[in-house]
PDB file of N, CA and C in Angstrom:
ATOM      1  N   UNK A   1      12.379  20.723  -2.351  1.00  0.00           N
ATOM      2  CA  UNK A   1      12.040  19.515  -3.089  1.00  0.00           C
ATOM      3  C   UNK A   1      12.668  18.313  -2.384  1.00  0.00           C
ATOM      4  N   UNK A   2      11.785  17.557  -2.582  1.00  0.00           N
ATOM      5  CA  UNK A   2      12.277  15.940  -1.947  1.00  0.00           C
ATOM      6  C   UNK A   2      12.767  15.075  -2.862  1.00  0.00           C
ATOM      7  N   UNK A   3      13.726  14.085  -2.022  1.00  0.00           N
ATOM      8  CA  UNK A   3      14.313  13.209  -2.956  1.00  0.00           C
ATOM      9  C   UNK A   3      13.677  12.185  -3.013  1.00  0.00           C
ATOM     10  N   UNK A   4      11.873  12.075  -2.580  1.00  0.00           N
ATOM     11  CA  UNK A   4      11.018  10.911  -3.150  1.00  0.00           C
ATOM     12  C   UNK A   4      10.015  12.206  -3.808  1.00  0.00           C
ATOM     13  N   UNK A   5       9.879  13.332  -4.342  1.00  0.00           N
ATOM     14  CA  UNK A   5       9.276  13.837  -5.370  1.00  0.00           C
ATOM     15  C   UNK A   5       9.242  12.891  -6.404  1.00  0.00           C
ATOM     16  N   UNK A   6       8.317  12.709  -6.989  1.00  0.00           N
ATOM     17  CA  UNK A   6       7.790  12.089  -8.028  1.00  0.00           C
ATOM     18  C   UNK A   6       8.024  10.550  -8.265  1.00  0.00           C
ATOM     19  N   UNK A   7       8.373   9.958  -7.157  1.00  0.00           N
ATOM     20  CA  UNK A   7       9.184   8.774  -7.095  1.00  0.00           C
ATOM     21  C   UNK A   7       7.847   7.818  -6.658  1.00  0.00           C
ATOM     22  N   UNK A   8       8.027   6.686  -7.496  1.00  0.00           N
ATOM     23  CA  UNK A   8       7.040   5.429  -7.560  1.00  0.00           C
ATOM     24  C   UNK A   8       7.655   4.387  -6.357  1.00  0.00           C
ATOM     25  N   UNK A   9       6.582   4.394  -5.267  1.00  0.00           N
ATOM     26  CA  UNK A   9       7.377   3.325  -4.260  1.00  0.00           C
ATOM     27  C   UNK A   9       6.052   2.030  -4.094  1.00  0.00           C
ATOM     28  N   UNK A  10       6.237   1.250  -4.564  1.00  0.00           N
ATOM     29  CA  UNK A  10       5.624  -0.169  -4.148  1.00  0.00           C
ATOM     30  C   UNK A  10       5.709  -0.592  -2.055  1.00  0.00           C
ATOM     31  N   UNK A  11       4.879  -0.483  -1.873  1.00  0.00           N
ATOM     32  CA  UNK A  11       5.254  -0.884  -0.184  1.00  0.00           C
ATOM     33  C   UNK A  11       4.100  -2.101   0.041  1.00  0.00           C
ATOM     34  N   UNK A  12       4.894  -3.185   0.077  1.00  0.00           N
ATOM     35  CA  UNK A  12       4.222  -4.761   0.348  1.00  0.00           C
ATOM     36  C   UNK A  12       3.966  -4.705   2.186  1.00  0.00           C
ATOM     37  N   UNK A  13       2.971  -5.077   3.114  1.00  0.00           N
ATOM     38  CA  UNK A  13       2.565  -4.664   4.214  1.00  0.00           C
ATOM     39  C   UNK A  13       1.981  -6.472   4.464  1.00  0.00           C
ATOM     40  N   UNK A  14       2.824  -6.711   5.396  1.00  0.00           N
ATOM     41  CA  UNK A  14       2.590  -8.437   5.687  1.00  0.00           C
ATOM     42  C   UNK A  14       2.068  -8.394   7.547  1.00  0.00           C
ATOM     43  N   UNK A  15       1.609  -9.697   7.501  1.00  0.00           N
ATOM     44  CA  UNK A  15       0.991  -9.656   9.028  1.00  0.00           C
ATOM     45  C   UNK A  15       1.648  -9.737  10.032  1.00  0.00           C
ATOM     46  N   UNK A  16       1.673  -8.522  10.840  1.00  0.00           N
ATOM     47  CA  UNK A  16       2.734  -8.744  11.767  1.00  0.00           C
ATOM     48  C   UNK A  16       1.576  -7.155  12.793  1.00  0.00           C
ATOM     49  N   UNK A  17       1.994  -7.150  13.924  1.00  0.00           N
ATOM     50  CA  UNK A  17       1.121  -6.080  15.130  1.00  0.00           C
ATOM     51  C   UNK A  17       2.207  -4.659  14.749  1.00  0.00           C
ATOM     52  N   UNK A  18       3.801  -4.839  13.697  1.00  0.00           N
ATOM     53  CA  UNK A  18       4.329  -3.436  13.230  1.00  0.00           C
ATOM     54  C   UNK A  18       3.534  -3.269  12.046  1.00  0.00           C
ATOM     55  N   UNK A  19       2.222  -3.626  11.204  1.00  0.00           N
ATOM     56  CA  UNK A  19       1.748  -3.336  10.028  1.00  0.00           C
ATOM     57  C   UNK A  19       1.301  -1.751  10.228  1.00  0.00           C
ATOM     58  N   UNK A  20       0.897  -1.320  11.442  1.00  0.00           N
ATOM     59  CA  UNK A  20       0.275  -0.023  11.662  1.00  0.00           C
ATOM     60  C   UNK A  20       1.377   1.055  11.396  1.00  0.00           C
ATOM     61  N   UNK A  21       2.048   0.949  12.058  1.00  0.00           N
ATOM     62  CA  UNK A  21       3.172   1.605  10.857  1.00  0.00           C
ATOM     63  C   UNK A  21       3.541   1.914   9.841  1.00  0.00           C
ATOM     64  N   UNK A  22       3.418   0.606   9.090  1.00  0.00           N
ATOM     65  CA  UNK A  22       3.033   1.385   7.689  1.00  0.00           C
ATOM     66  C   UNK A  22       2.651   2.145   7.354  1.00  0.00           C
ATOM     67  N   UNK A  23       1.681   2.286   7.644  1.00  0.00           N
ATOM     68  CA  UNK A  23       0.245   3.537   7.428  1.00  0.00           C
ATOM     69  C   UNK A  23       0.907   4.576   7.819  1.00  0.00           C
ATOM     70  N   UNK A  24       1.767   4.984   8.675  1.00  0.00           N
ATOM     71  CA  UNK A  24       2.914   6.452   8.916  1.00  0.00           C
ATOM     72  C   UNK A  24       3.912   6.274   7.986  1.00  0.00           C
ATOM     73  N   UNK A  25       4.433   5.521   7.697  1.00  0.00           N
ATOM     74  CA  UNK A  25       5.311   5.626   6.329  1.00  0.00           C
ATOM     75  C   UNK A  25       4.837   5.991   5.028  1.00  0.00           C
ATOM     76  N   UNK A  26       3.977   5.255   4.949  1.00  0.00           N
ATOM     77  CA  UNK A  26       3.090   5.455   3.191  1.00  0.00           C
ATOM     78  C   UNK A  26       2.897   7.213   3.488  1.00  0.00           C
ATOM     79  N   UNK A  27       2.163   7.486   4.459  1.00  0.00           N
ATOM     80  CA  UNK A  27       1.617   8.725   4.953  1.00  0.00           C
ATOM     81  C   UNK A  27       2.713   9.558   4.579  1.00  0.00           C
ATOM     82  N   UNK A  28       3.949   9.497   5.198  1.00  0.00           N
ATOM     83  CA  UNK A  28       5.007  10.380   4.877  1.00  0.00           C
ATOM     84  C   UNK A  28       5.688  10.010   3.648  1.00  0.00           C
ATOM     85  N   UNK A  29       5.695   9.180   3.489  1.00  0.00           N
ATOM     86  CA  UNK A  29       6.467   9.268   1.691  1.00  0.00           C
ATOM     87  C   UNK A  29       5.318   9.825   0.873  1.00  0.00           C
ATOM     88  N   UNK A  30       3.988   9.524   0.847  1.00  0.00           N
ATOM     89  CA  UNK A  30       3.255  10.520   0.010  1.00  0.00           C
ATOM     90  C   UNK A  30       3.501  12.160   0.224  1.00  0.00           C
ATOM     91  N   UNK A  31       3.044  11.848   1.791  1.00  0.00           N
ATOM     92  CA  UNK A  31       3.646  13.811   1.631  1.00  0.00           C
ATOM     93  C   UNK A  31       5.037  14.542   1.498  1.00  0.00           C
ATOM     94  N   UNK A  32       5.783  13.821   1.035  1.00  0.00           N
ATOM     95  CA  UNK A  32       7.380  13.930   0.372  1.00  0.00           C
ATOM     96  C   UNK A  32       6.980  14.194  -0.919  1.00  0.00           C
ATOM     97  N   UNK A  33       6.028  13.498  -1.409  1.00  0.00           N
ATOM     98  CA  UNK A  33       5.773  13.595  -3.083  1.00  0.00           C
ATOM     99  C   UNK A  33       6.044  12.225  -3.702  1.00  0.00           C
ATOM    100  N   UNK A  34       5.958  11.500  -3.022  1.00  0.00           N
ATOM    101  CA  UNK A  34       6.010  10.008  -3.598  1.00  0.00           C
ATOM    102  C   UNK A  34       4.890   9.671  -4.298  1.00  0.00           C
ATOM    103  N   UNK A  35       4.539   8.709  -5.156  1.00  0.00           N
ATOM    104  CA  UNK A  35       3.251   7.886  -5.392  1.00  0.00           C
ATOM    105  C   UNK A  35       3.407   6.717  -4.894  1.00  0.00           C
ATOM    106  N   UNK A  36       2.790   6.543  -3.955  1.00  0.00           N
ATOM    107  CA  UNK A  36       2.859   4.953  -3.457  1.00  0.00           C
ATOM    108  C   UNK A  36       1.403   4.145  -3.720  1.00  0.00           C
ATOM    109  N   UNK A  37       2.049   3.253  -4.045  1.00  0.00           N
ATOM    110  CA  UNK A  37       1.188   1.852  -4.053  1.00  0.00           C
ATOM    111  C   UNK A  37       1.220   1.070  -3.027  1.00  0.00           C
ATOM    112  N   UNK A  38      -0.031   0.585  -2.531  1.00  0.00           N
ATOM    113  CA  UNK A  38       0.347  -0.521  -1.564  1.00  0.00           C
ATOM    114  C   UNK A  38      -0.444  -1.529  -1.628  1.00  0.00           C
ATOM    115  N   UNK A  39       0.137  -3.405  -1.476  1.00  0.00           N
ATOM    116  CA  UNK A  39      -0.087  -4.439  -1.310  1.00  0.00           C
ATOM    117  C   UNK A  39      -0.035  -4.422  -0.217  1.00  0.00           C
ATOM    118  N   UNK A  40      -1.097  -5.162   0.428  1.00  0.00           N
ATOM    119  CA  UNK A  40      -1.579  -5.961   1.534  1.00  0.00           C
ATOM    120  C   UNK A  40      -1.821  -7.684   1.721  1.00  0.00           C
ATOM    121  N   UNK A  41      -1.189  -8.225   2.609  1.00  0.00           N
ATOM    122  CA  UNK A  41      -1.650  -9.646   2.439  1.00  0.00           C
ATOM    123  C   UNK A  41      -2.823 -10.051   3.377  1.00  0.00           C
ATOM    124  N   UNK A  42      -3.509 -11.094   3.268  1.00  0.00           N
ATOM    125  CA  UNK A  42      -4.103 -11.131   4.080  1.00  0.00           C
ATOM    126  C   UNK A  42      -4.248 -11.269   5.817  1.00  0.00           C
ATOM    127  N   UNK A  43      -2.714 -11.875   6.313  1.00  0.00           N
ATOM    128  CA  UNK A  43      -2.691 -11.361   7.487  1.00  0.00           C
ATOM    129  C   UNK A  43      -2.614 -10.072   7.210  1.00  0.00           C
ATOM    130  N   UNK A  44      -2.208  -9.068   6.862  1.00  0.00           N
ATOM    131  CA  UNK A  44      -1.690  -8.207   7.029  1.00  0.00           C
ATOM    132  C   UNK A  44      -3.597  -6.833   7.530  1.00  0.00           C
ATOM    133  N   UNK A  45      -4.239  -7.387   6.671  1.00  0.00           N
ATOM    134  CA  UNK A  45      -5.547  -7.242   6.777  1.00  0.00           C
ATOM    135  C   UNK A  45      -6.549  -7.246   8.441  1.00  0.00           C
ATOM    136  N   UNK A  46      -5.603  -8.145   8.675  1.00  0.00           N
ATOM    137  CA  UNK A  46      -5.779  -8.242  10.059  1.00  0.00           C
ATOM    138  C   UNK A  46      -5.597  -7.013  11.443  1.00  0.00           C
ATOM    139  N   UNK A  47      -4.405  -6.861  10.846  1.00  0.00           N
ATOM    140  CA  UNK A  47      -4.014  -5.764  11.572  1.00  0.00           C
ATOM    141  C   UNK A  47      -4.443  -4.282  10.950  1.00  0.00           C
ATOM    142  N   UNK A  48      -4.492  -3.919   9.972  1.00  0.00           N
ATOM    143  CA  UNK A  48      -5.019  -2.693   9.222  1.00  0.00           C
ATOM    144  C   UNK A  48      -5.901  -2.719   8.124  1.00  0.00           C
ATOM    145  N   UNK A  49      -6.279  -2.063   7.781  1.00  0.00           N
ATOM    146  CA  UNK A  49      -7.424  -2.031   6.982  1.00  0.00           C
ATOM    147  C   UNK A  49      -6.766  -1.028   4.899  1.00  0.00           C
ATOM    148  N   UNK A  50      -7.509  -1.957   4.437  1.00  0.00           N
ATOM    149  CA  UNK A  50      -7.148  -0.760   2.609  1.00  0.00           C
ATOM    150  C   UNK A  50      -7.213   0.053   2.917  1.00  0.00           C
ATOM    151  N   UNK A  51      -8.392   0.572   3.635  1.00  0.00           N
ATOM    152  CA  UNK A  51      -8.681   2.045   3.353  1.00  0.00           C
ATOM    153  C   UNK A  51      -7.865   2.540   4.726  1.00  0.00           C
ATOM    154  N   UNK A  52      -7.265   2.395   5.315  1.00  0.00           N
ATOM    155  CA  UNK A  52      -6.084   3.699   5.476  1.00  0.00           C
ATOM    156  C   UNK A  52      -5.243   3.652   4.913  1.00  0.00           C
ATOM    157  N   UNK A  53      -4.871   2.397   4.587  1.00  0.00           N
ATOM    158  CA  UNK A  53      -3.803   2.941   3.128  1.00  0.00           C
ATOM    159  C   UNK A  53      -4.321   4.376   1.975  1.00  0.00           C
ATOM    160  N   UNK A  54      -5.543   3.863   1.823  1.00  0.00           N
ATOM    161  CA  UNK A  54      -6.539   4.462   0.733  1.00  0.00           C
ATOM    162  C   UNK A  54      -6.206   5.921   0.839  1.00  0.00           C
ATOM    163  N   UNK A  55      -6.715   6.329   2.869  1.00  0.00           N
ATOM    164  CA  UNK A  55      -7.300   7.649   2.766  1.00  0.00           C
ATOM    165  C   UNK A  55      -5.583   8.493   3.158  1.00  0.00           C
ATOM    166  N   UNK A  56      -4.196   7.387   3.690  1.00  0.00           N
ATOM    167  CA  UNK A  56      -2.895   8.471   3.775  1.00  0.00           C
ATOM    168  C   UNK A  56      -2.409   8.537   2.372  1.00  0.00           C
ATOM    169  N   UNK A  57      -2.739   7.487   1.316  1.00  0.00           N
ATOM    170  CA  UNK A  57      -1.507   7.449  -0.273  1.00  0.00           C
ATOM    171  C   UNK A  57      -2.698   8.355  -1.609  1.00  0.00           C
ATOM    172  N   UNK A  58      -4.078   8.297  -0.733  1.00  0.00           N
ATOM    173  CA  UNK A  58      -5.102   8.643  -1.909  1.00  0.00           C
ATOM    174  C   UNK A  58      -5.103   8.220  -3.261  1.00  0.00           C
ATOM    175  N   UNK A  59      -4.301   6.899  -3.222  1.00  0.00           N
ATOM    176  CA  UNK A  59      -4.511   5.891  -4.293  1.00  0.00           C
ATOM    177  C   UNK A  59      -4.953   4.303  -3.445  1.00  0.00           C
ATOM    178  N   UNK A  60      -5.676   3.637  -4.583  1.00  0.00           N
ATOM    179  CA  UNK A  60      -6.597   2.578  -4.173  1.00  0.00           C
ATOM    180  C   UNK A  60      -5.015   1.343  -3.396  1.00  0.00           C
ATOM    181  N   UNK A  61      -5.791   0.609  -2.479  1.00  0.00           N
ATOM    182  CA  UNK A  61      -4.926  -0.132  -1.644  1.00  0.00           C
ATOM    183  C   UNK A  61      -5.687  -1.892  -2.369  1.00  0.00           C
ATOM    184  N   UNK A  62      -4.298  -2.650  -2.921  1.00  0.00           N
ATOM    185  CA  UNK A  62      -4.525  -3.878  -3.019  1.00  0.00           C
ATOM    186  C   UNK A  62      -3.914  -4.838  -2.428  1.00  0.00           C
ATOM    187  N   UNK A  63      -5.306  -5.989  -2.496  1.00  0.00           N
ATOM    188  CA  UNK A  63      -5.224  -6.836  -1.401  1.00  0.00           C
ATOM    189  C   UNK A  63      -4.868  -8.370  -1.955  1.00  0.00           C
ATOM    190  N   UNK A  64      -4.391  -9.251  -0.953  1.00  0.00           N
ATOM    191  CA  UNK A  64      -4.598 -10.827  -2.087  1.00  0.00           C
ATOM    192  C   UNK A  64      -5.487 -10.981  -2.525  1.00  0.00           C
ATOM    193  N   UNK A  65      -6.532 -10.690  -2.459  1.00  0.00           N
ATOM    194  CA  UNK A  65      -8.184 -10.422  -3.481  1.00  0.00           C
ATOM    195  C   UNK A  65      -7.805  -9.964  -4.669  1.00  0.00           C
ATOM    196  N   UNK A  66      -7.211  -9.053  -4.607  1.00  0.00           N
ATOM    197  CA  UNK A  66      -7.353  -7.836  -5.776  1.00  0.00           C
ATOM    198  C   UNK A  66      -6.336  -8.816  -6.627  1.00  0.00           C
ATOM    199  N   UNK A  67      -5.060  -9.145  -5.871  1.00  0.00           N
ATOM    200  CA  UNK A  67      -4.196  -9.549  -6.855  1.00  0.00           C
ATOM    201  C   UNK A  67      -4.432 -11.304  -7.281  1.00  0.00           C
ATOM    202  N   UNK A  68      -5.373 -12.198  -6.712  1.00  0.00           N
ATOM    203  CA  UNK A  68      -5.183 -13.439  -6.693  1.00  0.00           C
ATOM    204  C   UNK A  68      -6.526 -13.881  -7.178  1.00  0.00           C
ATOM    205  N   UNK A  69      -7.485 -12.886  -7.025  1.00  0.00           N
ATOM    206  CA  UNK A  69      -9.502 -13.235  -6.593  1.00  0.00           C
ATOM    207  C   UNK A  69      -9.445 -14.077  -7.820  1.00  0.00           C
ATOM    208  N   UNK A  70      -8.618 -14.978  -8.376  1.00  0.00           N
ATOM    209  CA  UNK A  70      -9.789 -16.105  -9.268  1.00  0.00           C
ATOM    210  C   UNK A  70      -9.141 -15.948 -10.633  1.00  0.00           C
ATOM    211  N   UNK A  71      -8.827 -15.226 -11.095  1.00  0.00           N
ATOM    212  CA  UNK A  71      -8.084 -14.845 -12.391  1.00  0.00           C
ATOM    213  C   UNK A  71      -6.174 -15.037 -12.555  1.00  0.00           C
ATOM    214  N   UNK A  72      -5.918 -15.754 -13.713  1.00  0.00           N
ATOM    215  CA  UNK A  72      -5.272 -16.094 -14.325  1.00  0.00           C
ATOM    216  C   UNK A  72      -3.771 -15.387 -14.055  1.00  0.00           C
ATOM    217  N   UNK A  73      -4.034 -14.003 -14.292  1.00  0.00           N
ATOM    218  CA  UNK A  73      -3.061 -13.107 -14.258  1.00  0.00           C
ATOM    219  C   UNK A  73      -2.902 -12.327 -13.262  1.00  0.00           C
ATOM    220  N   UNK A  74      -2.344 -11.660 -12.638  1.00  0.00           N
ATOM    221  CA  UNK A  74      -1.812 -10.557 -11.638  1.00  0.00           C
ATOM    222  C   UNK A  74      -1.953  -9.306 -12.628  1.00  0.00           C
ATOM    223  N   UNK A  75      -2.813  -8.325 -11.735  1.00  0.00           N
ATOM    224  CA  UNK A  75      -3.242  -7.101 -12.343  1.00  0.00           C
ATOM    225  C   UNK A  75      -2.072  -6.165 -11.872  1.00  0.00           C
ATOM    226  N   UNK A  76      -2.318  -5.365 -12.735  1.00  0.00           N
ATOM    227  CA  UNK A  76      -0.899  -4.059 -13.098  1.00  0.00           C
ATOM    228  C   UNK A  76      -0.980  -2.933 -12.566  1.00  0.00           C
ATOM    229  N   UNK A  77      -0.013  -2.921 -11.305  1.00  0.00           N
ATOM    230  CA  UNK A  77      -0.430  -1.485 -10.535  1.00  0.00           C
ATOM    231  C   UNK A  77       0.364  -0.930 -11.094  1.00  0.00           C
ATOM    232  N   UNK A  78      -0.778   0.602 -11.225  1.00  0.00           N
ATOM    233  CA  UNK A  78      -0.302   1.851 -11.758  1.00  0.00           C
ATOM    234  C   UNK A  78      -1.011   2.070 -12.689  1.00  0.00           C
TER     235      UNK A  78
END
């Protein structure tokens, strides 16, 4: 058993040419047993894409869209 079993990790992913990396971290803290979430900004978009977040955490990847697109409030991950 791992000491990120069942453990909720938020991972914020900003624009920079180390964002691809991420995508090996999320990757391995999920397969530790983590649930990760991940924010993306829009540089960050630049360099990687949601959906590899999507297809290493197999939970949905949000973007400043998701969290900013036009509405009032900031939606509730998880």
């Amino acid at each position: 058993m791992s000491v990120f079993t069942d453990k909720r990790i938020l991972l914020g992913v900003t624009g920079s040419i180390a964002a691809y990396k991420a995508a090996d971290l999320a990757s391995k803290l999920a397969q530790a047993g983590a649930q990760v979430d991940v924010i993306l900004t829009t540089g960050a978009e630049k360099f990687v894409t949601p959906l590899t977040f999507q297809s290493v955490t197999g939970r949905r990847a949000f973007t400043d869209s998701d969290l900013w697109g036009g509405e009032a409030h900031v939606l509730h991950v998880g």
